[in-house]
Protein backbone atom coordinates (compact mmCIF):
# COMPACT_ATOMS: atom_id res chain seq x y z
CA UNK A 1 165.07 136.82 203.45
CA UNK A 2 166.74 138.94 200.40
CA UNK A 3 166.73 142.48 200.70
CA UNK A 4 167.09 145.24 198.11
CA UNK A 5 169.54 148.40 198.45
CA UNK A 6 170.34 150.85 195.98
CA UNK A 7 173.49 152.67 196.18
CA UNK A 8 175.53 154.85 194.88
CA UNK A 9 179.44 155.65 194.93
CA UNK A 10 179.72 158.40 196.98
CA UNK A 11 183.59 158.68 196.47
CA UNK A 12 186.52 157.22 195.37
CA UNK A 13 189.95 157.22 196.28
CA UNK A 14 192.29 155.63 194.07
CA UNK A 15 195.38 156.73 195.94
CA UNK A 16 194.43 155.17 199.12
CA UNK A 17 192.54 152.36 196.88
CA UNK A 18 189.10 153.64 198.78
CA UNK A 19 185.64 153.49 197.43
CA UNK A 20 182.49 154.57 199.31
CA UNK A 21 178.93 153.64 199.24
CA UNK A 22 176.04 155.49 200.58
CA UNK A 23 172.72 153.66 200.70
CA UNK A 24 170.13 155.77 198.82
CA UNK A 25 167.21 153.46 199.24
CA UNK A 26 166.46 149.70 200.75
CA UNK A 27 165.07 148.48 204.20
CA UNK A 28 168.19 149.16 206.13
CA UNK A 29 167.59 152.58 206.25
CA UNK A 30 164.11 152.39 208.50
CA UNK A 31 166.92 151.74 211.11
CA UNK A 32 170.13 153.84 210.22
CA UNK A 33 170.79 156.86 208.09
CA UNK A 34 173.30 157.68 206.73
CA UNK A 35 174.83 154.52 205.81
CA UNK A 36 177.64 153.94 204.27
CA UNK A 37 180.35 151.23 203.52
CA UNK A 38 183.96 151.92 202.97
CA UNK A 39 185.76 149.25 200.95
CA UNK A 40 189.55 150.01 201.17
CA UNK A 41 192.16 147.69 199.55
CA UNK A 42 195.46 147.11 201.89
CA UNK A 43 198.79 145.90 200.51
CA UNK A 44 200.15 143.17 203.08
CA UNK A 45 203.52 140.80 202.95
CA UNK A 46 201.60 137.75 200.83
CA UNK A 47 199.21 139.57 199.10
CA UNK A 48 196.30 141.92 200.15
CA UNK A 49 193.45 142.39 202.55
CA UNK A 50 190.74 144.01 202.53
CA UNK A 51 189.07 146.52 205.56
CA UNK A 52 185.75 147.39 205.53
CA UNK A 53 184.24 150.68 207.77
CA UNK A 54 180.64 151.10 208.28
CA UNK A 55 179.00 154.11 209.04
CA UNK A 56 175.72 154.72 210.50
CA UNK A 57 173.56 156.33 212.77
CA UNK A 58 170.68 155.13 214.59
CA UNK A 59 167.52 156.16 214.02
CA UNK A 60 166.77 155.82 217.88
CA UNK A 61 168.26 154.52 220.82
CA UNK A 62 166.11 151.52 220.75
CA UNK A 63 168.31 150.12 217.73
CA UNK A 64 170.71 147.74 217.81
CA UNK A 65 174.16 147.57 215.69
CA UNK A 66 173.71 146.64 212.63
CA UNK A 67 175.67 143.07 212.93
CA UNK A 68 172.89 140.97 210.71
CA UNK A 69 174.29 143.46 207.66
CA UNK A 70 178.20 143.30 208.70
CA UNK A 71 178.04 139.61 208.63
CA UNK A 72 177.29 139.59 205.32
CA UNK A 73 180.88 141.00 204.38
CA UNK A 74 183.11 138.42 204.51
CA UNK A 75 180.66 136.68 202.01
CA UNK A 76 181.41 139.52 199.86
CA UNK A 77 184.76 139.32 200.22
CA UNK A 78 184.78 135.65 198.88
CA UNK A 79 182.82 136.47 195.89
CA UNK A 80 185.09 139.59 194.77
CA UNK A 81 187.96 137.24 195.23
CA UNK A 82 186.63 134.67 193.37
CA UNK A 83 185.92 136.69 190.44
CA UNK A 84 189.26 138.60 190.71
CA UNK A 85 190.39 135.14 190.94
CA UNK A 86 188.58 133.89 187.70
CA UNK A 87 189.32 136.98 185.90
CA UNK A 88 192.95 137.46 186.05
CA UNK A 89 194.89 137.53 182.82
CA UNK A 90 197.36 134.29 183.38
């Protein structure tokens, strides 16, 4: 099933290369809020990597970790990359 979220950039760090998202709005937060995703840009020795940090908290202690929504990073990941990819002056 596709869900909805809307978000906004709740900082930015261009030093560190950090940006923040907070969910405002979307089914994820019945379960968890705050939440908010950390994108942060690493420089490693054959290129760069990304690290993503997720924070939450649970509505109750009934609620699980929010994996379902994690696993849908490294998808992410691939599509940025692709469109860096596709997008890079040559």
């Amino acid at each position: 099933p596709t869900e909805v979220i809307k978000v906004h950039v709740d900082a930015i760090d261009n030093s560190s290369k950090k940006i923040t998202y907070e969910v405002l709005d979307g089914p994820i937060l019945q379960w968890y809020t705050p939440f908010r995703v950390t994108l942060e840009s690493l420089e490693i020795a054959d290129g760069s990597a990304v690290k993503w940090t997720l924070q939450y908290e649970k509505k109750d202690g009934t609620i699980g970790e929010p994996g379902c929504y994690a696993g849908l990073l490294p998808n992410i990941n691939h599509a940025v990359s692709a469109y860096l990819l596709s997008n890079t002056p040559k």
